[in-house]
Protein backbone atom coordinates (compact mmCIF):
# COMPACT_ATOMS: atom_id res chain seq x y z
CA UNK A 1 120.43 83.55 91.44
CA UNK A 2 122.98 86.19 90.19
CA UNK A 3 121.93 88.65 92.26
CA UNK A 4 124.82 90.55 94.59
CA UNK A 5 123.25 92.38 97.41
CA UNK A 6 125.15 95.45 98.94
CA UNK A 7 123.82 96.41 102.62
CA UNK A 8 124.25 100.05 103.30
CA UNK A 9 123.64 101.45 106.79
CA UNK A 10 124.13 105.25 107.39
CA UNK A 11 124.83 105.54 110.85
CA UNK A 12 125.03 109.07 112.78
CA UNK A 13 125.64 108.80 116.35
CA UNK A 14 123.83 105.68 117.62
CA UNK A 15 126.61 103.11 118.76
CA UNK A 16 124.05 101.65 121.09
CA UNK A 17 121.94 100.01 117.96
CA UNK A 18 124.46 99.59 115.32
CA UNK A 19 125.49 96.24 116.32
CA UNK A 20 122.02 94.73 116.44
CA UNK A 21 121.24 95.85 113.12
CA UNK A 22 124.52 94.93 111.68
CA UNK A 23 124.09 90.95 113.74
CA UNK A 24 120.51 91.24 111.52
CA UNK A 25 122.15 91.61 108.18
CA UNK A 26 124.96 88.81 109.06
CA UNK A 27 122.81 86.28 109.95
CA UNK A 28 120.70 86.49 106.25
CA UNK A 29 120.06 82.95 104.92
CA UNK A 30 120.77 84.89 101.74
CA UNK A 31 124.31 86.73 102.69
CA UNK A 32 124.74 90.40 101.35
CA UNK A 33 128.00 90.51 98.80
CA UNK A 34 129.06 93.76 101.07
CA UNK A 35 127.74 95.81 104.08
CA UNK A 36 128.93 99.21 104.19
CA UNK A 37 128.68 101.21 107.35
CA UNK A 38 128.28 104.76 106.35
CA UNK A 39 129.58 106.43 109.48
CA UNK A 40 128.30 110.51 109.07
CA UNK A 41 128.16 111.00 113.32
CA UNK A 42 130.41 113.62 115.00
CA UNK A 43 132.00 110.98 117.17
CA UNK A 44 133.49 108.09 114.81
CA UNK A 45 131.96 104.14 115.46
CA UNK A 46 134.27 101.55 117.10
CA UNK A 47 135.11 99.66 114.88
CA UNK A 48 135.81 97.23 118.01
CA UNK A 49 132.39 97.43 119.14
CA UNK A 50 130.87 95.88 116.25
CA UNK A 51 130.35 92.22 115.17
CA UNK A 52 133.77 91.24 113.03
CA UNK A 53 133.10 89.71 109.73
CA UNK A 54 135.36 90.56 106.65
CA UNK A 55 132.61 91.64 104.51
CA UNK A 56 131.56 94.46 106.53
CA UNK A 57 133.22 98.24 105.91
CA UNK A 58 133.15 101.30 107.35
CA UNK A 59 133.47 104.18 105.19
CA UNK A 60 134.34 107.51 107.37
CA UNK A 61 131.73 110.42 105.83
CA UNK A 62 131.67 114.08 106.65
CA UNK A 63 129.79 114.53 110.32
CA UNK A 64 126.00 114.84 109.70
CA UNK A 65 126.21 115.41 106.35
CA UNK A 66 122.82 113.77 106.50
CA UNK A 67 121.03 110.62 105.67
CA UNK A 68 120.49 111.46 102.49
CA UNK A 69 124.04 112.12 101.39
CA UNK A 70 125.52 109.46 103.74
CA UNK A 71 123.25 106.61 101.49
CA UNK A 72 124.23 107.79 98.42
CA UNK A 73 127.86 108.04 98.60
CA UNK A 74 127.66 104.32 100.26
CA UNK A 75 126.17 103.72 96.62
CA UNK A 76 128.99 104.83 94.81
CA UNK A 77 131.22 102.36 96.95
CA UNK A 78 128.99 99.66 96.51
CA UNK A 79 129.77 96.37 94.16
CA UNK A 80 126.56 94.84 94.41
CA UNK A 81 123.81 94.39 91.52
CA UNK A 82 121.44 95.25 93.93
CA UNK A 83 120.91 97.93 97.23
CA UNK A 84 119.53 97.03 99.88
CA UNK A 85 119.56 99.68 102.52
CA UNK A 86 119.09 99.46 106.64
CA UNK A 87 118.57 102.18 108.92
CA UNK A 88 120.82 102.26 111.94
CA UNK A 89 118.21 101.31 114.61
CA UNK A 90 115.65 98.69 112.69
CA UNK A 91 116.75 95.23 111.94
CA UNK A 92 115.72 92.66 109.27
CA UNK A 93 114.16 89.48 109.67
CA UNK A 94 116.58 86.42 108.72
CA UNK A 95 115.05 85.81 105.65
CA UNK A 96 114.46 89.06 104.21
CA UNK A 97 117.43 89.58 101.82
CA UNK A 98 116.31 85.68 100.49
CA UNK A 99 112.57 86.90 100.26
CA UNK A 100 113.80 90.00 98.40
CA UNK A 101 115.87 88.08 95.91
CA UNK A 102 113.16 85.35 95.04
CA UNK A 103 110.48 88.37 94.32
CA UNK A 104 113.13 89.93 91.76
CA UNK A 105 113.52 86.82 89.85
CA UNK A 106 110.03 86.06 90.09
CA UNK A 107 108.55 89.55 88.82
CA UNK A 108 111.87 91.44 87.49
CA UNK A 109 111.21 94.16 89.36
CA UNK A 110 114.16 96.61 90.09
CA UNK A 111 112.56 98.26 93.16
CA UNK A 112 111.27 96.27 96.25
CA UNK A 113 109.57 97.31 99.36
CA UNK A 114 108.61 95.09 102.39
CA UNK A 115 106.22 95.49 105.54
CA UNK A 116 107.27 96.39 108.82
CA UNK A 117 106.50 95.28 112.21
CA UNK A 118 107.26 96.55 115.37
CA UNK A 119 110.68 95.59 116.16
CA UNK A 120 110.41 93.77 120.09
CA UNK A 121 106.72 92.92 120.37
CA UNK A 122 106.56 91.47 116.32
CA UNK A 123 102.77 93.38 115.70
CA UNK A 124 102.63 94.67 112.50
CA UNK A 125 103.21 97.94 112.06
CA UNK A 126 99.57 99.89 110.94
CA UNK A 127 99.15 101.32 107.83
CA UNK A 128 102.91 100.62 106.91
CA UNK A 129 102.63 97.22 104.96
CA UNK A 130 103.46 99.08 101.65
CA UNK A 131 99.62 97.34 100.22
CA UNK A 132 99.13 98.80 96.70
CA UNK A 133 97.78 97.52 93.44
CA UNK A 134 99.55 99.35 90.81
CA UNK A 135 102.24 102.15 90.31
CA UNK A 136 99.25 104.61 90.37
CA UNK A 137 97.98 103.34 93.71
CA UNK A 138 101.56 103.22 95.57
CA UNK A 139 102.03 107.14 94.17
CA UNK A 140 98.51 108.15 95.44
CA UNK A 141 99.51 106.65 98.98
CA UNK A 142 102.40 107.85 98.91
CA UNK A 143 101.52 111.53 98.60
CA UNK A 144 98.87 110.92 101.08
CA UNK A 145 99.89 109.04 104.27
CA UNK A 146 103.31 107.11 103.35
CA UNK A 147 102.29 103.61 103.18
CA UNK A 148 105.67 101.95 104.99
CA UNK A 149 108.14 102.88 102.76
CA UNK A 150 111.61 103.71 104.29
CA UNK A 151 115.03 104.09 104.20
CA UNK A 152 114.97 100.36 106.05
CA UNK A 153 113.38 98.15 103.55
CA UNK A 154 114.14 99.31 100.20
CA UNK A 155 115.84 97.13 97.74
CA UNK A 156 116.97 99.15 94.30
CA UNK A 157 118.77 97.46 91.60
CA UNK A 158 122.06 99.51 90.81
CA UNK A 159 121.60 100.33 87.90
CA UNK A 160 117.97 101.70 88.29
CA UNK A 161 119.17 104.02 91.41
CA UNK A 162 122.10 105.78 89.03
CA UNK A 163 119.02 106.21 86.71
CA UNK A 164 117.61 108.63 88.87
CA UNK A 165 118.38 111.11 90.97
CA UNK A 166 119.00 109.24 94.09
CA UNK A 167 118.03 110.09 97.59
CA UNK A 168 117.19 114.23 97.69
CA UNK A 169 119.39 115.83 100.77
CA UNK A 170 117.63 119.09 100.12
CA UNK A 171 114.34 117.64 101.56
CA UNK A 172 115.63 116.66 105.17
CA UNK A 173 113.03 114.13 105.94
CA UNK A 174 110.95 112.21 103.50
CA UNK A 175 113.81 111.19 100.93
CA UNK A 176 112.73 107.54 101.10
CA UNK A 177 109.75 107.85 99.81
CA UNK A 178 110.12 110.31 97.21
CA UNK A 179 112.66 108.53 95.36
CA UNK A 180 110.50 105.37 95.40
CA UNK A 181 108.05 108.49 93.80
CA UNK A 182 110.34 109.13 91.37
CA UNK A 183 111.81 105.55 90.54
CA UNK A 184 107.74 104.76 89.64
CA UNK A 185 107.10 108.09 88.12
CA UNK A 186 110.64 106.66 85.56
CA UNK A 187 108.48 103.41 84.94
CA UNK A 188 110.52 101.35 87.13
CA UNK A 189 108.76 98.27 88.31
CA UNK A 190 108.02 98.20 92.47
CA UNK A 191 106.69 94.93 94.08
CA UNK A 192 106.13 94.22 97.53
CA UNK A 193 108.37 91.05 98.82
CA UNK A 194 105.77 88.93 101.20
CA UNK A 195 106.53 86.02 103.45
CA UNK A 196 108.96 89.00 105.18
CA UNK A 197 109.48 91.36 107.49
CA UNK A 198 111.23 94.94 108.53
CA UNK A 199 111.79 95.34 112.01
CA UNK A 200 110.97 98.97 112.82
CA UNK A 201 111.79 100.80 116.01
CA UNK A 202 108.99 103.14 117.46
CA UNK A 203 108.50 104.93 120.48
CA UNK A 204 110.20 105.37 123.28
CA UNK A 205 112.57 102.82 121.81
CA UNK A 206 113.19 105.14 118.82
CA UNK A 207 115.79 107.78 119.52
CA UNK A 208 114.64 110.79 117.06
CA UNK A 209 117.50 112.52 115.18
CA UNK A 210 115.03 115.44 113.91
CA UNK A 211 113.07 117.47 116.21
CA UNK A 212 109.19 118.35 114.69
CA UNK A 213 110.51 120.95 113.45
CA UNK A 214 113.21 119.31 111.19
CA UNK A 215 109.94 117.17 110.20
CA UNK A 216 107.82 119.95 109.63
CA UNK A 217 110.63 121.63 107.26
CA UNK A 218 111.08 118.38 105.22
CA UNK A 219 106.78 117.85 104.63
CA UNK A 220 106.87 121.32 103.54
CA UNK A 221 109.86 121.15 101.00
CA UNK A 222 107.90 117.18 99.71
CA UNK A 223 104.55 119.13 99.00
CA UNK A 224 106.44 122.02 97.13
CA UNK A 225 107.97 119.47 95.20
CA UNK A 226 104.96 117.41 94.52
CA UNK A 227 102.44 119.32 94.75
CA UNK A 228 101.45 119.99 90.96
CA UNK A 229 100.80 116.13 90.28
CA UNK A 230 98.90 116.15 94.14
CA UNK A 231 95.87 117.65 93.63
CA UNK A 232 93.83 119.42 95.75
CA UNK A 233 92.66 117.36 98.43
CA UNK A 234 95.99 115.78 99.33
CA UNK A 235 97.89 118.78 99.07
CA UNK A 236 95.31 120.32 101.96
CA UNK A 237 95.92 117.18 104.17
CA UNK A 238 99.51 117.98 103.96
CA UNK A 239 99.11 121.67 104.80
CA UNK A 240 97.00 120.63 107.84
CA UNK A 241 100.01 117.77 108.95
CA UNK A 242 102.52 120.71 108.63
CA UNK A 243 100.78 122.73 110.70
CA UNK A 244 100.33 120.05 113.33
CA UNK A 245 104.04 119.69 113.32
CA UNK A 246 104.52 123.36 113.94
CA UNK A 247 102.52 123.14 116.64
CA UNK A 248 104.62 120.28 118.06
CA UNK A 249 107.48 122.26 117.17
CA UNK A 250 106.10 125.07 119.49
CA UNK A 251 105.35 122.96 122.30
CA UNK A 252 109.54 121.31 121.91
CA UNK A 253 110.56 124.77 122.19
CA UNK A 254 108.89 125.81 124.69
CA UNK A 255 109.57 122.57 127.13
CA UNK A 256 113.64 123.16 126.08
């Protein structure tokens, strides 16, 4: 297969997880071309404290200039044909990148999306096994309740990323899914790669880097942007998830 994946991890401040996701992309039966460590925290990674492995970089970014930003600049060092990107904390199964590459020569799709399970006990993850029938179905879900798409098991070819807009900083949260929205919306192809799995980090396990308020701010700013092509009924059941949030947000506050 001539297909040239480039790993890029934006990492902000976690040094404690790095090195278990970067172990999960070295030991692929299908090895990346590249992984690029997009370092955007206020205190730099050690380089030291990392597995060693001569493909692996780490490209210095402005501190928290964001997940968003920190992904795409990775893209404009990356050689690969195709980008495969990895959150900090989650982890891939040892035969994702392998699974990934036999569904794009199998259906020629340029964007791929896996399932998740819960990284330690192995349960899937529910509700997040990115199930849809057709680019209508994955954009009605995703407007809705995000089916499992994030910034930990999406595949883009290269080419099809620089044809759109990539991820959008201005939203704060949600960025993964709405440029899967707007890869779909281009008439990109998206397939889900079976026989695989994401390992996601939840719960107390899961160190949040945006308070509910941070969450709130970036649901508002996705049903702004969407909320023409919504409709009525999912465009409510956003309102009334924002407004949980700001309740959250209150309650945060208030124990601070």
């Amino acid at each position: 297969m001539n297909i040239l994946f480039s790993a890029i991890i934006p990492t902000c401040d976690r040094p404690g997880y790095l090195p278990e996701t970067i172990r999960s992309v070295l030991a692929q039966t299908y090895p990346p071309e590249e992984i690029l460590i997009m370092d955007n925290g206020r205190v730099p990674a050690d380089p030291k404290a990392l597995p060693q492995n001569s493909i692996i970089r780490i490209v210095r970014t402005m501190p928290r200039v964001g997940v968003s930003q920190a992904r795409n600049m990775g893209v404009l060092f990356a050689k690969g044909t195709h980008l495969a990107f990895l959150d900090d904390d989650d982890s891939w199964e040892p035969g994702y990148l392998q699974a990934v590459a036999e569904t794009i020569e199998r259906t020629g799709a340029t964007v791929v999306l896996a399932p998740l399970r819960v990284l330690g006990n192995g349960k899937p993850l529910k509700g997040k096994q990115v199930d849809f029938s057709d680019a209508e179905d994955l954009i009605r879900k995703i407007h809705r309740l995000n089916p499992g798409v994030v910034g930990s098991n999406i595949v883009i070819s290269r080419e099809a990323f620089y044809r759109a807009s990539g991820f959008d900083p201005t939203l704060g949260t949600h960025e993964d899914k709405a440029l899967v929205h707007d890869l779909v919306k281009m008439g990109e192809r998206c397939v889900r790669a079976d026989n695989t799995w994401v390992n996601f980090r939840i719960g107390m396990d899961r160190e949040r880097l945006t308070s509910s308020t941070h969450r709130m701010r970036g649901k508002w700013r996705y049903t702004c942007k969407y909320w023409k092509e919504m409709g009525t009924i999912p465009v409510m059941f956003n309102l009334f998830l924002i407004l949980r949030l700001f309740c959250r947000s209150l309650v945060e506050k208030a124990v601070r």
